[in-house]
N, C-alpha and C. Protein backbone atom coordinates (compact mmCIF):
# COMPACT_ATOMS: atom_id res chain seq x y z
N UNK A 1 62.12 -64.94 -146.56
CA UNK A 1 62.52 -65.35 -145.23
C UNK A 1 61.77 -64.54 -144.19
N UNK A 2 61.57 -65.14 -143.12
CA UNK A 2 60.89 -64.31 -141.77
C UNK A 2 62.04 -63.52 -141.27
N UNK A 3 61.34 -62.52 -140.61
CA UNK A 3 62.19 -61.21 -140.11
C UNK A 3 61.54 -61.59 -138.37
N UNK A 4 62.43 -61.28 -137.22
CA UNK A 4 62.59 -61.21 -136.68
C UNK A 4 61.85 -60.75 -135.78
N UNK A 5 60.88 -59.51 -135.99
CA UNK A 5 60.19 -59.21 -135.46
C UNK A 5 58.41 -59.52 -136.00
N UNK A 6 57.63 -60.40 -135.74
CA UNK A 6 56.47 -60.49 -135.95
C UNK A 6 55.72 -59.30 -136.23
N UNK A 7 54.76 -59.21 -137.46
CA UNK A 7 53.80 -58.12 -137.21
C UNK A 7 52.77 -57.98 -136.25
N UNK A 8 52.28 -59.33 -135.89
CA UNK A 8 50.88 -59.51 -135.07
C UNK A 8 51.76 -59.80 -133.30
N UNK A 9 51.31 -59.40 -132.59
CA UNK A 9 51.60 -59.77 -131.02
C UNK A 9 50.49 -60.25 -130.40
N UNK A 10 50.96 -60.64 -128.89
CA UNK A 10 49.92 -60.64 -128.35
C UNK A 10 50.04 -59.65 -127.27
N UNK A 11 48.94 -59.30 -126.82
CA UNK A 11 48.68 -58.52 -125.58
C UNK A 11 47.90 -58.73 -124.56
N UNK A 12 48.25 -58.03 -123.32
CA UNK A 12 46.95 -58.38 -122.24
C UNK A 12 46.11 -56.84 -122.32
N UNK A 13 45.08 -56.65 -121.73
CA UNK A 13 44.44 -56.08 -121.51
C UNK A 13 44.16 -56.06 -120.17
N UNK A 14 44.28 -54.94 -119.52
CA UNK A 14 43.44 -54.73 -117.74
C UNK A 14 42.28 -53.51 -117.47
N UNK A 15 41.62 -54.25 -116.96
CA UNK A 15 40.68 -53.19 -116.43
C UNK A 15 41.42 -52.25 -115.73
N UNK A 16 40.73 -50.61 -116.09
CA UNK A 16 41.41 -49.40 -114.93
C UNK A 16 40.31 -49.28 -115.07
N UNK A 17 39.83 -49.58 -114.45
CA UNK A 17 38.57 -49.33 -113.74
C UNK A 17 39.10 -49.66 -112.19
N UNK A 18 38.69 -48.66 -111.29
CA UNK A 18 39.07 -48.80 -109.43
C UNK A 18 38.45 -49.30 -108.62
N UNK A 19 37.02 -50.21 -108.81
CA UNK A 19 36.29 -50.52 -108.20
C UNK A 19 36.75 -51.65 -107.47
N UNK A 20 37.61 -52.72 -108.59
CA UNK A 20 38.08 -53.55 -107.91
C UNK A 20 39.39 -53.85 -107.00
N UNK A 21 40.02 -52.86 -107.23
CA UNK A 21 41.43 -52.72 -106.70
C UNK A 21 41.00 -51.79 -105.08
N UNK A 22 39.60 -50.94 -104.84
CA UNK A 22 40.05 -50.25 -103.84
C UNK A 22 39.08 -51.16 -102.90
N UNK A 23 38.17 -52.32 -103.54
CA UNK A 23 37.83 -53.02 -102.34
C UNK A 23 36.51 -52.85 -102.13
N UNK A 24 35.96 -52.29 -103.53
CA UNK A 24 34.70 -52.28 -103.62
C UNK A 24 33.40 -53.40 -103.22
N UNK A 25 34.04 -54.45 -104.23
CA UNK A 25 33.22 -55.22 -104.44
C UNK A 25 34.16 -56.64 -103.43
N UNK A 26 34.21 -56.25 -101.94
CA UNK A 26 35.13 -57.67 -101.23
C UNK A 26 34.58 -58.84 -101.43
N UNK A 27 33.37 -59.48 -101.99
CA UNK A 27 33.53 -60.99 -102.30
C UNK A 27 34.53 -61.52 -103.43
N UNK A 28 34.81 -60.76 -104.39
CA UNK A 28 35.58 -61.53 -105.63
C UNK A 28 36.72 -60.05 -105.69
N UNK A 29 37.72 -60.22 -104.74
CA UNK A 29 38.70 -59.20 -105.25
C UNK A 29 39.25 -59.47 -106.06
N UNK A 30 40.22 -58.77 -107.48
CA UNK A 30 40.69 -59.32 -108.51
C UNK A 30 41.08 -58.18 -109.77
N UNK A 31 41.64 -58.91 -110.59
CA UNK A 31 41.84 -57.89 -111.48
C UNK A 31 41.72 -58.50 -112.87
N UNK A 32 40.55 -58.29 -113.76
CA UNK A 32 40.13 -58.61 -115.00
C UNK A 32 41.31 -58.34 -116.36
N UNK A 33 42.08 -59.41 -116.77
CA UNK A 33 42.65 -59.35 -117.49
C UNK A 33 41.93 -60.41 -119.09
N UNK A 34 42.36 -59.54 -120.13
CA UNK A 34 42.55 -60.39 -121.20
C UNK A 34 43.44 -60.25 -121.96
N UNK A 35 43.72 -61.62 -123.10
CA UNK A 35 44.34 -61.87 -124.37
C UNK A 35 44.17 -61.56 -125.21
N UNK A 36 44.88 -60.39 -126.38
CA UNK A 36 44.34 -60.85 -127.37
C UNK A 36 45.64 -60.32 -128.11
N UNK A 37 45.39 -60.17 -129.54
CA UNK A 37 46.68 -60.00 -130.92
C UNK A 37 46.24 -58.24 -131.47
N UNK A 38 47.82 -57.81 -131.55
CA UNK A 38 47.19 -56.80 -132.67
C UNK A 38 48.18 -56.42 -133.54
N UNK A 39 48.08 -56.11 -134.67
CA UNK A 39 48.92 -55.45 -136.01
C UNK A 39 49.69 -54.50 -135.32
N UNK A 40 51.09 -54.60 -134.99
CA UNK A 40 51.99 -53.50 -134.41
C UNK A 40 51.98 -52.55 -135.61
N UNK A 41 51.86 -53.13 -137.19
CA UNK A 41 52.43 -52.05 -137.99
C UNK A 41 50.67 -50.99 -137.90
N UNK A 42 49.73 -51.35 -138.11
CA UNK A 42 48.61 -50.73 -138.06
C UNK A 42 48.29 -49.77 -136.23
N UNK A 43 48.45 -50.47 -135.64
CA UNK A 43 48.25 -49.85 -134.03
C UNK A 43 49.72 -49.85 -133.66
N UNK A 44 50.54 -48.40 -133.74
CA UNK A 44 51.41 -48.77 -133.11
C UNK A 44 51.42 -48.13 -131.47
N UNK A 45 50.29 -47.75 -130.76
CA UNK A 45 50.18 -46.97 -129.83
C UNK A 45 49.18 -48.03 -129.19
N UNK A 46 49.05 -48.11 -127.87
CA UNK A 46 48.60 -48.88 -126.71
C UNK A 46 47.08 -49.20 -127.48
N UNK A 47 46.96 -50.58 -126.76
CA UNK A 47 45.39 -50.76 -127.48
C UNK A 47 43.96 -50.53 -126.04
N UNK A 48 43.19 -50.01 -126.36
CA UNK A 48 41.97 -49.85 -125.43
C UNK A 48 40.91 -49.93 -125.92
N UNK A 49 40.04 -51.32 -125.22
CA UNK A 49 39.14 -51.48 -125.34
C UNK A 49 38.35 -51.66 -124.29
N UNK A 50 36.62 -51.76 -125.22
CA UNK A 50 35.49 -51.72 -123.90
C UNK A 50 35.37 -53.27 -123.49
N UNK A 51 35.44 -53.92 -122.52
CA UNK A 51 35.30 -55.32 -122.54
C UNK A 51 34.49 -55.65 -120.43
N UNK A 52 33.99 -56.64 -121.26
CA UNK A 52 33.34 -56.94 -119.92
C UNK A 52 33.90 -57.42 -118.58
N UNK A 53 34.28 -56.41 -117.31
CA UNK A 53 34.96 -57.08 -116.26
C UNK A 53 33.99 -57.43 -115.43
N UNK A 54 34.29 -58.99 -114.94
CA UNK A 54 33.66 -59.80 -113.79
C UNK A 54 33.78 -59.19 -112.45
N UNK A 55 34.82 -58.09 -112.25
CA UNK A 55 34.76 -57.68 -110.79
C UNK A 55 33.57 -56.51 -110.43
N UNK A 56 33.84 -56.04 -111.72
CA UNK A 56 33.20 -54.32 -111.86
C UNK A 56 31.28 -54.96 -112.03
N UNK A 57 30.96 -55.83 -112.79
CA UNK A 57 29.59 -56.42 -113.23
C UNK A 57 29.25 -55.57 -114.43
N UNK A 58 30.58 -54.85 -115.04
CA UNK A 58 29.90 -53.98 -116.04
C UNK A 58 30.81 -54.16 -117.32
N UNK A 59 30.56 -53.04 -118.31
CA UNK A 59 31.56 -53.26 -119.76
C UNK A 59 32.45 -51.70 -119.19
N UNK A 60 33.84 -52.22 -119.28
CA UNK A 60 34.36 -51.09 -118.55
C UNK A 60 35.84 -50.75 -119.96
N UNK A 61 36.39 -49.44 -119.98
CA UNK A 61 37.91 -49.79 -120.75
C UNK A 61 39.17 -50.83 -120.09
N UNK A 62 39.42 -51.58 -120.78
CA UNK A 62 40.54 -52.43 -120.39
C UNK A 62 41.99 -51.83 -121.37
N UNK A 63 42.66 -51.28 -120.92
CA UNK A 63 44.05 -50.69 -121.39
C UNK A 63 45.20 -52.11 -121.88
N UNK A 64 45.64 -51.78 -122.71
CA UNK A 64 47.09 -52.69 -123.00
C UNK A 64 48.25 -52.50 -121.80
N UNK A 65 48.92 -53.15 -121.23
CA UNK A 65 49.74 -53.36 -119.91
C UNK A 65 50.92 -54.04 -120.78
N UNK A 66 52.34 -53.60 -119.80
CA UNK A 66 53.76 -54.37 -120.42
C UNK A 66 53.47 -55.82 -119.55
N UNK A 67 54.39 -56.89 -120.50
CA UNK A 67 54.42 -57.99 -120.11
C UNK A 67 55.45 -58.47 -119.04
């Protein structure tokens, strides 16, 4: 039988990167988020990755955020 709590989730990801939040770049203000899944039993601590933000024009860390 399934248990209650899923192993796999999903998560967002956000850029902390400040470029776009302090108004750097004023044509496209914004904040680069993504989707994705991860093994709670394998990662059980925040996920961070390098991923490409559209505000920044670069590959920056995007942190795991609550939903």
């Amino acid at each position: 039988m399934a248990k209650g709590k899923d192993v796999r989730v999903r998560v967002i990801l956000e850029c902390t990167s400040w470029c776009a939040r302090n108004g750097v770049n004023k044509e496209s203000p914004g904040i680069s988020r993504y989707i994705t899944q991860k093994n709670r039993h394998n990662t059980p601590s925040r996920l961070e990755l390098r991923k490409f933000c559209r505000y920044c024009h670069k590959h920056t860390i995007h942190g795991e955020i609550k939903k």
